[in-house]
N, C-alpha and C. Protein backbone atom coordinates (compact mmCIF):
# COMPACT_ATOMS: atom_id res chain seq x y z
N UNK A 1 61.53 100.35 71.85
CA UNK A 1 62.47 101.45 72.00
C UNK A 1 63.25 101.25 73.31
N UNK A 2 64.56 101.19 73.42
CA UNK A 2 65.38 101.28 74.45
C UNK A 2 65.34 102.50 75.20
N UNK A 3 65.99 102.45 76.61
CA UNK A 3 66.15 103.23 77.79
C UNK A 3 67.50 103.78 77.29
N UNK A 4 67.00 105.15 76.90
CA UNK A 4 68.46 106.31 76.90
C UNK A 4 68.82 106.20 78.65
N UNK A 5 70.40 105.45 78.71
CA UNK A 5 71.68 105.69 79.83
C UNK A 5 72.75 106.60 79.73
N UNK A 6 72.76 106.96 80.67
CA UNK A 6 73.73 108.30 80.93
C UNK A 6 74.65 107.84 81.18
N UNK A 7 76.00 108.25 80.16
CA UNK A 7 77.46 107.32 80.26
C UNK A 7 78.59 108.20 81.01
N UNK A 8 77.95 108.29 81.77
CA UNK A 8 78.84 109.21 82.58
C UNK A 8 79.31 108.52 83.85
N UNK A 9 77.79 107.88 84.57
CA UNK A 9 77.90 107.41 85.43
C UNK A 9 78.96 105.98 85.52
N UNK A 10 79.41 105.22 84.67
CA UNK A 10 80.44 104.91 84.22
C UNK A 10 81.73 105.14 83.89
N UNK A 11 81.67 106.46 83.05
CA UNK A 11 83.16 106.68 82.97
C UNK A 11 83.17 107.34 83.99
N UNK A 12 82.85 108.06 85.00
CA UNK A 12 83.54 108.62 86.83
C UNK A 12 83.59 107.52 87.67
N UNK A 13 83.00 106.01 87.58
CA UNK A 13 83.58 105.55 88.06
C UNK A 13 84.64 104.70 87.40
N UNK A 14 84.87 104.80 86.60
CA UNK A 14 86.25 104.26 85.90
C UNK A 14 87.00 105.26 85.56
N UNK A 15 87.32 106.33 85.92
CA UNK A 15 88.02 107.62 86.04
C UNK A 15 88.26 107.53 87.75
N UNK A 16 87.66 107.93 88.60
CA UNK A 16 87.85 107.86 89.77
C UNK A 16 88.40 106.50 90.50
N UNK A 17 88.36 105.76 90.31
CA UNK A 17 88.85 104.35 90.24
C UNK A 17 90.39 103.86 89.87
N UNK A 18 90.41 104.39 88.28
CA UNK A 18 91.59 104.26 87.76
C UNK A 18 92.42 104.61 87.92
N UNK A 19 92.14 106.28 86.90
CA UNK A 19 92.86 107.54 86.65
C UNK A 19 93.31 108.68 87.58
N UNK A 20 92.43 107.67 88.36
CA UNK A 20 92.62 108.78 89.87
C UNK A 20 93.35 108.40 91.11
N UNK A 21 93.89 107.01 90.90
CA UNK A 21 93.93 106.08 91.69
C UNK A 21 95.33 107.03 93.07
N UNK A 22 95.88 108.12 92.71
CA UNK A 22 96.45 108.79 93.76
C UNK A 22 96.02 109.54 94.38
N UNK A 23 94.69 110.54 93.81
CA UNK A 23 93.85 111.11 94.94
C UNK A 23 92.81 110.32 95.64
N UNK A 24 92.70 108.93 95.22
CA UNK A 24 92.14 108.33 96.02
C UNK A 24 92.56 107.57 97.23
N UNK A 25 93.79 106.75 97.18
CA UNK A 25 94.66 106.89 98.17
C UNK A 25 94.85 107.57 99.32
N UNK A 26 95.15 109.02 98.56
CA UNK A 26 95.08 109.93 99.60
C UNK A 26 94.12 110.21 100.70
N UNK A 27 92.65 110.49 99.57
CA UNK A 27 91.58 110.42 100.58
C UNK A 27 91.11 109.49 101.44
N UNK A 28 91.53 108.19 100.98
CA UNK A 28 91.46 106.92 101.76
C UNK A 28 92.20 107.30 103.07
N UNK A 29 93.45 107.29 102.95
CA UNK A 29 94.61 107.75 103.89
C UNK A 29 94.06 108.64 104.77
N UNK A 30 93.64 109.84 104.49
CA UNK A 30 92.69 110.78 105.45
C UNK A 30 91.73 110.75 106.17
N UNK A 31 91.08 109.75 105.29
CA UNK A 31 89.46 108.90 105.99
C UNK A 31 90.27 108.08 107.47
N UNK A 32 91.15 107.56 107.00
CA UNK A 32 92.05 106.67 108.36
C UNK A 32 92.40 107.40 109.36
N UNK A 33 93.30 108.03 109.06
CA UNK A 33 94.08 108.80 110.30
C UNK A 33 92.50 109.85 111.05
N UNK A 34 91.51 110.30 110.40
CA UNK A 34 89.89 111.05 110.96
C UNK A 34 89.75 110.03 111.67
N UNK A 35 89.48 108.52 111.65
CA UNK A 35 89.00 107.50 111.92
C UNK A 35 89.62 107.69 113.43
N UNK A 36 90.83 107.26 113.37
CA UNK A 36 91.36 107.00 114.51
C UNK A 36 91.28 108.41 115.50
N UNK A 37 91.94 109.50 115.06
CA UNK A 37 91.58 110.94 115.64
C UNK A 37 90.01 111.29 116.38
N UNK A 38 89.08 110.33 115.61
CA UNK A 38 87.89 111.09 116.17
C UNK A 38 87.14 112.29 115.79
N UNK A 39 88.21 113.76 114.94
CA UNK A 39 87.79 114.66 114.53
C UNK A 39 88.45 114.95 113.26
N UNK A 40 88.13 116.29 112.67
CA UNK A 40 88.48 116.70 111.52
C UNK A 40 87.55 116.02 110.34
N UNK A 41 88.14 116.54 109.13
CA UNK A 41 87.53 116.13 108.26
C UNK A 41 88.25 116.01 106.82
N UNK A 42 88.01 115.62 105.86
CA UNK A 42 89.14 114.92 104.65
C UNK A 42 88.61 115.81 103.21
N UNK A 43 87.84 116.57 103.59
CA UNK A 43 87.39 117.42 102.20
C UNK A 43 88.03 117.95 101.34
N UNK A 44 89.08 118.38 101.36
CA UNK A 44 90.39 118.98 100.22
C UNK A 44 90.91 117.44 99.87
N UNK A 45 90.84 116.76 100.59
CA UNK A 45 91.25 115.70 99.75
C UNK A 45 90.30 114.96 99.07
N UNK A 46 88.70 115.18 99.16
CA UNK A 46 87.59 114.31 98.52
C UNK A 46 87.39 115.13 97.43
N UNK A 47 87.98 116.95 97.45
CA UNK A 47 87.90 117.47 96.09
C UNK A 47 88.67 117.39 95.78
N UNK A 48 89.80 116.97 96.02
CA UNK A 48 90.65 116.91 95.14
C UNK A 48 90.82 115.28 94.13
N UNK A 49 90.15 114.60 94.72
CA UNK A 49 89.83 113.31 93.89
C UNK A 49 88.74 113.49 93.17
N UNK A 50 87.81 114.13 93.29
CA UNK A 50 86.99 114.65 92.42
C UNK A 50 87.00 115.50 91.33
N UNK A 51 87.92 116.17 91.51
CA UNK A 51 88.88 117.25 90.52
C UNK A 51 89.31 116.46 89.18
N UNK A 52 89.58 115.85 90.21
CA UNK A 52 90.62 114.59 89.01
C UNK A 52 90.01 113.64 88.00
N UNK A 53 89.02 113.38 89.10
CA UNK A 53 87.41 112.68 88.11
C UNK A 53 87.08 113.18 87.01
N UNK A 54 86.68 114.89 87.55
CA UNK A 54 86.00 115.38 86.68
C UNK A 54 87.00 116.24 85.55
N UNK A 55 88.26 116.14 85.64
CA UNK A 55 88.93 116.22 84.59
C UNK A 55 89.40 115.22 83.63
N UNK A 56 89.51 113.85 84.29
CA UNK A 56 89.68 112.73 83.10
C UNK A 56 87.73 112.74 82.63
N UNK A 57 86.89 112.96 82.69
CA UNK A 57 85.36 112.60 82.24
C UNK A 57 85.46 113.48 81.08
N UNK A 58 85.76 114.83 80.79
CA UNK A 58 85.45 115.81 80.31
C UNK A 58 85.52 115.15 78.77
N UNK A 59 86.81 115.25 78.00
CA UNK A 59 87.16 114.50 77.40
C UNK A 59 86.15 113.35 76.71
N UNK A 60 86.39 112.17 77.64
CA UNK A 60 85.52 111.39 77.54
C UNK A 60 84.02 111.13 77.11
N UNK A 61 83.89 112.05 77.71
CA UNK A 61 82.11 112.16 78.22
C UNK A 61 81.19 112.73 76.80
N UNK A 62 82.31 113.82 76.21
CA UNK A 62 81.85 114.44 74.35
C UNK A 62 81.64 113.41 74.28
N UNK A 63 83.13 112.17 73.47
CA UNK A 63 83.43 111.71 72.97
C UNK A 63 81.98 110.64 72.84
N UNK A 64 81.45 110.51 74.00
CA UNK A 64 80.43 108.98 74.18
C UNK A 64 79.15 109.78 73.87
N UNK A 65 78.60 111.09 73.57
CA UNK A 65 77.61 111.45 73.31
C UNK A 65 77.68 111.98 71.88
N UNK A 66 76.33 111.28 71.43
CA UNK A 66 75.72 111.40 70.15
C UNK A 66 75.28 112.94 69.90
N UNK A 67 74.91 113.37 68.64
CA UNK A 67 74.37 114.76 68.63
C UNK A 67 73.10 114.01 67.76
């Protein structure tokens, strides 16, 4: 008997990766300019790439599960 995998963990990172590829940027971009600053922090922009994740998965995510 095979190991039931959770296909999720896959499609968010090929959603977040891909489909997301402008809020990730962004948050990248934010992580930089914190970097150099020393302070602050990039969280509206790490949910907002996450947002985005978890709206291309939704979709998806039925689609790959069995009943």
């Amino acid at each position: 008997m095979s190991e039931i995998t959770d296909p999720m963990h896959g499609i968010r990172e090929e959603c977040k990766n891909k489909d997301c590829i402008f809020q990730k940027q962004e948050y990248d971009q934010c992580v930089s300019r914190i970097t150099e600053k020393k302070f602050g922090d990039c969280e509206a922009w790490f949910f907002d790439w996450i947002k985005c994740a978890d709206k291309c998965i939704a979709p998806k995510i039925f689609s790959a599960t069995k009943e």
